[in-house]
Protein backbone atom coordinates (compact mmCIF):
# COMPACT_ATOMS: atom_id res chain seq x y z
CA UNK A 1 -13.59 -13.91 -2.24
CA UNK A 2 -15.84 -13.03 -5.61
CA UNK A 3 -17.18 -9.93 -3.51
CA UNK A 4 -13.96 -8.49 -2.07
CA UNK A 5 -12.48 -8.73 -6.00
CA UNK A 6 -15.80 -7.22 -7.00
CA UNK A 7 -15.16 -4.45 -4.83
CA UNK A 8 -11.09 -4.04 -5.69
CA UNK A 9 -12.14 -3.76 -9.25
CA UNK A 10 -15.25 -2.57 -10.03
CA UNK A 11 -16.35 -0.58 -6.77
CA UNK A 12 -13.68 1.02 -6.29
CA UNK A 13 -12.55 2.37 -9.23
CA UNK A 14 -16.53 3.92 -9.48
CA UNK A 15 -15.48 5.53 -6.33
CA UNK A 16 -12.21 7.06 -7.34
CA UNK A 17 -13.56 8.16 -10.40
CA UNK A 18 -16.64 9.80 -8.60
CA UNK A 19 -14.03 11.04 -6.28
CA UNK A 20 -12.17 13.02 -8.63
CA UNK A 21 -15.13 13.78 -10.85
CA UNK A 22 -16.58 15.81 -7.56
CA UNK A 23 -12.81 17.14 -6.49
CA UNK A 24 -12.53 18.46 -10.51
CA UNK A 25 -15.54 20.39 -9.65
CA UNK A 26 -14.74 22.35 -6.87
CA UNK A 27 -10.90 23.16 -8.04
CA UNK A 28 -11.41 22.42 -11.59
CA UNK A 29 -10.00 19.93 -14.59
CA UNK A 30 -6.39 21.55 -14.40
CA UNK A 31 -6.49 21.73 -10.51
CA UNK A 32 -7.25 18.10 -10.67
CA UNK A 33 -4.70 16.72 -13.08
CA UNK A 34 -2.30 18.71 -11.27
CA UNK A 35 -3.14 17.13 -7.80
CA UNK A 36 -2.80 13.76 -9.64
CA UNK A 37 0.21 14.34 -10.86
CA UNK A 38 1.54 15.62 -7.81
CA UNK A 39 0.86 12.86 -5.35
CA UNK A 40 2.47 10.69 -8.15
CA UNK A 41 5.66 12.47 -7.93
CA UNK A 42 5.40 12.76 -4.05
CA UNK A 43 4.63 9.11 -3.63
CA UNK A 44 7.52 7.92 -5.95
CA UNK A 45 10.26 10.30 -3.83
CA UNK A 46 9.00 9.02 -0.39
CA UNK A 47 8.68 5.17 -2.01
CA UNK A 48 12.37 5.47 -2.97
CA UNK A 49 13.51 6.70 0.04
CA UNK A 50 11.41 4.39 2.29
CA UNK A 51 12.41 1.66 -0.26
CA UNK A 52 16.16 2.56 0.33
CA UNK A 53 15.53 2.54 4.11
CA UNK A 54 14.26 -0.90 4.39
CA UNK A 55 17.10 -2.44 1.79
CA UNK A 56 19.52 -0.77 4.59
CA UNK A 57 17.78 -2.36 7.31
CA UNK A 58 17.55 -5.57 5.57
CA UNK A 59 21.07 -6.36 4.78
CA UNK A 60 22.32 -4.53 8.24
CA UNK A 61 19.91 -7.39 9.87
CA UNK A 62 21.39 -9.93 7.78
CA UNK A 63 25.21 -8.47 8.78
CA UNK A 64 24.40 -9.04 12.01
CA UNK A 65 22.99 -12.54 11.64
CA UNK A 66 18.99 -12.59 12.00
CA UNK A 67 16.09 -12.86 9.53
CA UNK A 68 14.80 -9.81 8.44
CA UNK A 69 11.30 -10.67 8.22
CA UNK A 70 9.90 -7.24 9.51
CA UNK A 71 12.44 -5.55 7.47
CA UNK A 72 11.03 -7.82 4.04
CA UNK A 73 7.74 -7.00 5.16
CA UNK A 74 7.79 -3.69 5.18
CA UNK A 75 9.60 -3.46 1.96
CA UNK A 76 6.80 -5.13 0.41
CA UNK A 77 4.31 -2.84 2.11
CA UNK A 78 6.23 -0.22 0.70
CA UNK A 79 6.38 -1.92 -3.00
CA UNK A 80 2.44 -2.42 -2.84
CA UNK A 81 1.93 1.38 -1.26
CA UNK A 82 4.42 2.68 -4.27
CA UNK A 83 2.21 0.23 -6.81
CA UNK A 84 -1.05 1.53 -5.68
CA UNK A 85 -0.08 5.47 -5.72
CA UNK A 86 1.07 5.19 -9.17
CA UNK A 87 -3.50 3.97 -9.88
CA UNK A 88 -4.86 7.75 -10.48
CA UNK A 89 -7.05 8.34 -7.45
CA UNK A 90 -7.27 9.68 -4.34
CA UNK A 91 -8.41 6.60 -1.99
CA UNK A 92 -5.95 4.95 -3.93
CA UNK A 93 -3.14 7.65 -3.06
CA UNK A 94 -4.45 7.76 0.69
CA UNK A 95 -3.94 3.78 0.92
CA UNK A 96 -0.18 4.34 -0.61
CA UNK A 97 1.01 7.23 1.61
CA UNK A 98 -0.22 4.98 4.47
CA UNK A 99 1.59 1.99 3.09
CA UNK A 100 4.85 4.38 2.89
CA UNK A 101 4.76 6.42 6.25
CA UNK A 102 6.62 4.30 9.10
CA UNK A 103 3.83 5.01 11.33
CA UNK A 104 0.59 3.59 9.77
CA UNK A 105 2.76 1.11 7.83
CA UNK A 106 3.74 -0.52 10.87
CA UNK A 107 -0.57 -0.98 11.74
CA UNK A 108 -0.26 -2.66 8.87
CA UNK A 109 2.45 -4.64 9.76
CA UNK A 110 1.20 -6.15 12.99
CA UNK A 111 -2.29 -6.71 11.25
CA UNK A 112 -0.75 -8.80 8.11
CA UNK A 113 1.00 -10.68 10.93
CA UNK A 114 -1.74 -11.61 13.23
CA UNK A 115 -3.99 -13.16 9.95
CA UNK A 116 -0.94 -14.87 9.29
CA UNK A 117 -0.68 -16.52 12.83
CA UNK A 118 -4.82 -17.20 12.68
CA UNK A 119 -4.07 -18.50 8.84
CA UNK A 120 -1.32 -21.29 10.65
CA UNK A 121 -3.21 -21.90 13.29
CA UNK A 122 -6.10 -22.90 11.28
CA UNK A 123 -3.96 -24.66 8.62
CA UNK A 124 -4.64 -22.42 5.46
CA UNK A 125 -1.31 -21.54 4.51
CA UNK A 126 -2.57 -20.42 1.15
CA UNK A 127 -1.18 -16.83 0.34
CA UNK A 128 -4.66 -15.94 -1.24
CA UNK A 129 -6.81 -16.64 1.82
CA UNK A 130 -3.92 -14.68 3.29
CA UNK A 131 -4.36 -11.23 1.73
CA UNK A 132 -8.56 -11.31 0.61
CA UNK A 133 -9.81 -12.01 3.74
């Protein structure tokens, strides 16, 4: 667990910043702020809308009688992708679009839910073991 936070917080910032030092010099400083800036304001119009898509599919699932649990899921993949495009970065922004498009969010989906299954199975129902393995 030390290693993976090790990685989250120190590794990959040095990346991202590495990242954008090299992307600065092939379009330059004002090229690069303006890329930033951009994905920020593209990520925070598709997380609303994606956002607003899930609360509709949450409470029509709840109209109708069942648990929404794919429907919470994927608003919380969409919180965390709308959280980690507002970091300054491009892995960062890459990990955020995929958290936001219905596509590659629902990969995500079915992979959070078969390390919950193995977590149950194997008694950990711990939400850290959960997410850092």
């Amino acid at each position: 667990m030390f290693l993976r936070l090790l990685a989250v917080f120190i590794l990959l910032p040095l990346a991202e910043l590495a990242l954008l030092i090299q992307i600065g010099r092939w379009i330059g400083l004002a090229g690069t702020l303006a890329l930033v800036v951009a994905t920020g304001l593209l990520g925070a119009a598709l997380a609303r809308r994606q956002g607003a898509r899930a609360w509709r599919a949450i409470q029509q699932e709840m109209r109708e009688g069942r648990m929404p649990a794919g429907s919470v899921v994927d608003g919380l993949l969409i919180l965390i992708g709308a959280i980690v495009l507002l970091t300054p970065g491009i892995l960062t922004d890459l990990l955020g679009f995929a958290l936001l498009l219905p596509p590659t969010r629902r990969f995500f989906r079915a992979r959070l839910a078969r390390r919950m299954e193995r977590a149950v199975r194997r008694g950990e129902t711990s939400f850290t073991v959960l997410m850092l393995r």
